[in-house]
N, C-alpha and C. Protein backbone atom coordinates (compact mmCIF):
# COMPACT_ATOMS: atom_id res chain seq x y z
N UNK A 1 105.53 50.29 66.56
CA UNK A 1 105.60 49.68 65.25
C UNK A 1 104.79 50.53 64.27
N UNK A 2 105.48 50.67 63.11
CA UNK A 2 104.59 51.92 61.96
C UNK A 2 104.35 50.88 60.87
N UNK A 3 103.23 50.94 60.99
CA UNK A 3 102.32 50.43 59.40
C UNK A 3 102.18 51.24 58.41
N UNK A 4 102.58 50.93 57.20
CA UNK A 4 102.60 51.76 56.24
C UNK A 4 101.48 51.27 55.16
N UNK A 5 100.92 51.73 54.73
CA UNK A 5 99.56 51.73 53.96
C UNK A 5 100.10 52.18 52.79
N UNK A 6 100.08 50.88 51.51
CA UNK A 6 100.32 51.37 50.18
C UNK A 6 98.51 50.89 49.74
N UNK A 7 99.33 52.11 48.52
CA UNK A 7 97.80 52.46 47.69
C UNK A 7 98.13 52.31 46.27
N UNK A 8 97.58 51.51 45.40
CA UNK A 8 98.16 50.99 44.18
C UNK A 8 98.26 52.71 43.36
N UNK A 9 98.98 52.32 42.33
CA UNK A 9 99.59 53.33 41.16
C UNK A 9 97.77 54.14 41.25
N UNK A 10 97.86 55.28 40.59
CA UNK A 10 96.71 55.86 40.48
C UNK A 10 95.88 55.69 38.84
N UNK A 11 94.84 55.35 39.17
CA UNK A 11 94.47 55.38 37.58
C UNK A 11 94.16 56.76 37.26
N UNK A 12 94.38 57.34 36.33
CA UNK A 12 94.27 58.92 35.86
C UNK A 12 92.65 59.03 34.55
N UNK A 13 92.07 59.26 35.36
CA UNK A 13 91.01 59.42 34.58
C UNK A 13 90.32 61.07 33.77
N UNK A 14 90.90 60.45 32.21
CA UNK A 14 90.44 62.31 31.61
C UNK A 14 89.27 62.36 31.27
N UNK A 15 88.81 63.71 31.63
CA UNK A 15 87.77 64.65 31.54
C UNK A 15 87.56 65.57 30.59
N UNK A 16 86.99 65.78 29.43
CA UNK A 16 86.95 67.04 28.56
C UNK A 16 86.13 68.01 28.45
N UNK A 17 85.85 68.44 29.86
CA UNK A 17 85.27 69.78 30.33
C UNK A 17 86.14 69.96 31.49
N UNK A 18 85.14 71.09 32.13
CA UNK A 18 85.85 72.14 33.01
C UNK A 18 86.02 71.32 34.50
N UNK A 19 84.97 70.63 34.71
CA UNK A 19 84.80 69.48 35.86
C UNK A 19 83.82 68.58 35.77
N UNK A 20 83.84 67.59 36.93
CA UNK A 20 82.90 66.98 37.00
C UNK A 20 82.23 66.48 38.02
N UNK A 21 80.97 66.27 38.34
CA UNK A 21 80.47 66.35 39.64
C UNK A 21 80.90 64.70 40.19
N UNK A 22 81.50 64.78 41.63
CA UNK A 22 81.74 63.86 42.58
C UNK A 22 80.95 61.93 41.84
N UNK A 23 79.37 62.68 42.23
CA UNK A 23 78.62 61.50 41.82
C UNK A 23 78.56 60.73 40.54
N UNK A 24 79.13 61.39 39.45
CA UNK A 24 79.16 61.41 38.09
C UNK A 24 80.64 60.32 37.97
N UNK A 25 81.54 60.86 38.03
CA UNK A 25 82.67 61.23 38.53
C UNK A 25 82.93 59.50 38.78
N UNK A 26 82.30 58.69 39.57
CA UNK A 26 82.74 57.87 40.13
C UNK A 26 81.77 56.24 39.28
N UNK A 27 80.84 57.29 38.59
CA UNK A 27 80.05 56.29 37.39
C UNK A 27 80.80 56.22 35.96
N UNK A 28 81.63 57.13 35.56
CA UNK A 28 82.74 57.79 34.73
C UNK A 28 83.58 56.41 35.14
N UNK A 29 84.11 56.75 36.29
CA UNK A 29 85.64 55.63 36.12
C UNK A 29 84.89 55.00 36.42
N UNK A 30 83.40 53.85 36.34
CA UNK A 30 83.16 52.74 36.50
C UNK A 30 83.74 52.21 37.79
N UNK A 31 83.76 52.98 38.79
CA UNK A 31 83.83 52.59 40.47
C UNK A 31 82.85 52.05 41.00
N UNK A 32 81.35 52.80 40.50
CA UNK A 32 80.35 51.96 41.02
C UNK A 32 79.39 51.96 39.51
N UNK A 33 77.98 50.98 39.96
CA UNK A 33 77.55 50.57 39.10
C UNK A 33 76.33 51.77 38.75
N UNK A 34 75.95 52.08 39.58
CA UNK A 34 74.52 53.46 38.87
C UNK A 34 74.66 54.65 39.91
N UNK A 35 73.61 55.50 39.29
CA UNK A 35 73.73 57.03 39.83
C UNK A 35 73.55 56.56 41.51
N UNK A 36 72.21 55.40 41.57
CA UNK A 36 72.21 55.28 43.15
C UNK A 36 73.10 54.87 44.22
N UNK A 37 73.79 54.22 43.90
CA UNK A 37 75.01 53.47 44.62
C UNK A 37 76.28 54.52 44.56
N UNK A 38 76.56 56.05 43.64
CA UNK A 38 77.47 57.00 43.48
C UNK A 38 76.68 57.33 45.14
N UNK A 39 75.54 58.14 45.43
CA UNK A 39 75.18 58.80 46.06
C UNK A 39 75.08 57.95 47.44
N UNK A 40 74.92 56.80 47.74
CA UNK A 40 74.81 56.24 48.65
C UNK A 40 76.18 55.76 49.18
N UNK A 41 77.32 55.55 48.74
CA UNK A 41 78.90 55.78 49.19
C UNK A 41 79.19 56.72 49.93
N UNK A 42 79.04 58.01 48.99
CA UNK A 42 79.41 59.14 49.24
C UNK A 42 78.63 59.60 50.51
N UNK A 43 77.37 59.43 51.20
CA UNK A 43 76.87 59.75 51.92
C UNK A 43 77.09 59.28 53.05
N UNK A 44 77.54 57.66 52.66
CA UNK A 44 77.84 57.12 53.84
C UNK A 44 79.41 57.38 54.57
N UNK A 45 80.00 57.93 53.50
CA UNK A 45 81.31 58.91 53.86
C UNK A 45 82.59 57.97 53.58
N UNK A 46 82.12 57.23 52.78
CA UNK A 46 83.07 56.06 51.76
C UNK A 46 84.20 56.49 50.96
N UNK A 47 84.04 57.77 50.32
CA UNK A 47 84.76 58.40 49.43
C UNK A 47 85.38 59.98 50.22
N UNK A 48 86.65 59.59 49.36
CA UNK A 48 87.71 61.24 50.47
C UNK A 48 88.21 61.31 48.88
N UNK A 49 88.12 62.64 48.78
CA UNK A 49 88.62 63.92 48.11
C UNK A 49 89.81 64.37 47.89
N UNK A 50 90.85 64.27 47.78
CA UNK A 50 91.82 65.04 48.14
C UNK A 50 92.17 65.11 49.48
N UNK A 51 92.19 63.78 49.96
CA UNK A 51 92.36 63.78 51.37
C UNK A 51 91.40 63.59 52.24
N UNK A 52 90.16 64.23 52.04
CA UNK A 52 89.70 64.69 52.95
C UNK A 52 88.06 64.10 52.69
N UNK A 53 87.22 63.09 53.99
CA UNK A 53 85.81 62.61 53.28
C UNK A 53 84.92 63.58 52.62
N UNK A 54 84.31 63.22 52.09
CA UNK A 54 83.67 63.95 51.11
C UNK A 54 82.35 63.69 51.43
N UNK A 55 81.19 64.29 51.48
CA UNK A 55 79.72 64.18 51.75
C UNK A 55 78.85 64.53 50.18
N UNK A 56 79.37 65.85 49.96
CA UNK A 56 78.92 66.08 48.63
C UNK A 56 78.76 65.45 47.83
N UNK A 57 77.86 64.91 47.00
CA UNK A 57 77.56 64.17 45.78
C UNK A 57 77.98 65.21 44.26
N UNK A 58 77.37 66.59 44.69
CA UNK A 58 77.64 67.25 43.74
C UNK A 58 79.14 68.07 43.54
N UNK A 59 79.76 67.83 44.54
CA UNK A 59 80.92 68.51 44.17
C UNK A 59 81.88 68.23 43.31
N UNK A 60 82.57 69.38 42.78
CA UNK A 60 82.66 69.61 41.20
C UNK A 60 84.78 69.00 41.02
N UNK A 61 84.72 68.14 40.68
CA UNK A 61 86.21 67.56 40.32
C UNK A 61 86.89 67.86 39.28
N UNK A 62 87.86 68.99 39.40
CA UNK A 62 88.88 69.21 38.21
C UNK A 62 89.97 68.49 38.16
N UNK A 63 90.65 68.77 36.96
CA UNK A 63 92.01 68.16 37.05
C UNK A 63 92.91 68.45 37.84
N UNK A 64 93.86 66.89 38.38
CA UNK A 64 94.46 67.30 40.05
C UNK A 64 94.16 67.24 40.84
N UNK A 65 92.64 67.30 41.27
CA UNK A 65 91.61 66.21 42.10
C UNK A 65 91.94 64.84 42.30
N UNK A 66 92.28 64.27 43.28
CA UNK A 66 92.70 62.93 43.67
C UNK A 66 91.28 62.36 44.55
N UNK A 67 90.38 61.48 44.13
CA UNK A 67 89.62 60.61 45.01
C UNK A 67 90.68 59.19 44.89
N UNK A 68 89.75 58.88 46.20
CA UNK A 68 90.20 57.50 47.22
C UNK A 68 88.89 57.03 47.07
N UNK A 69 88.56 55.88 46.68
CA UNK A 69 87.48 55.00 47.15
C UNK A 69 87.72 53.75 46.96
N UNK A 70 86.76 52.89 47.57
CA UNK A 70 86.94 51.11 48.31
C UNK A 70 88.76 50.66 47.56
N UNK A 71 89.72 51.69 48.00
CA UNK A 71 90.91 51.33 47.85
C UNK A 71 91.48 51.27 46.55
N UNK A 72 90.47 52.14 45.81
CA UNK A 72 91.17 52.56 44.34
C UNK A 72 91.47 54.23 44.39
N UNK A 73 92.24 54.26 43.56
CA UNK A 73 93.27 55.63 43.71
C UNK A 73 92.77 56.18 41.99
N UNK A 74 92.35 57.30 42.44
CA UNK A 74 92.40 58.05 40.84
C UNK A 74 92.69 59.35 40.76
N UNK A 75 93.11 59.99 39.80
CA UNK A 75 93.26 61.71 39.55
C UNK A 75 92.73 61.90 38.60
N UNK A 76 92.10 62.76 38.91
CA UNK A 76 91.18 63.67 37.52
C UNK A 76 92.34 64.64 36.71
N UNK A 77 92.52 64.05 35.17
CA UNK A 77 93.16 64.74 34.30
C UNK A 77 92.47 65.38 33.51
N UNK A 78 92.98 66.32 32.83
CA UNK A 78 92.40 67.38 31.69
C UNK A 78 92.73 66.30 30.18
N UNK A 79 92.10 66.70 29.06
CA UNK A 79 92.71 65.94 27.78
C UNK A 79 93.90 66.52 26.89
């Protein structure tokens, strides 16, 4: 039997620089509530990247960057 896992529409969140760091990033779209709770997700390996978990707090999100976290879907757009 195959379970299929939907993931709501993506919210597209723009950026008007070059990137933006992971931890930032997730205080930006108002995912979590302060810088401490960005870094304490991410560490605990809560948040995937483009697929893939993410540890980095500082890593740098351009546009086309897709995070996953507590089952919200977003892409980092340019303006």
């Amino acid at each position: 039997m195959k379970i299929k896992a939907r993931i709501a529409k993506p919210q597209e969140i723009a950026i008007s620089t070059e990137f933006i760091k992971l931890d930032s990033f997730l205080k930006f779209a108002n995912a979590v509530e302060s810088g401490g709770m960005a870094k304490e997700v991410i560490a605990a390996g809560d948040v995937r990247v483009n697929g893939e978990v993410c540890l980095e707090r500082g890593r740098k999100l351009r546009p086309g960057d897709k995070v996953l976290f507590s089952g919200e879907y977003y892409v980092v757009t340019g303006e």
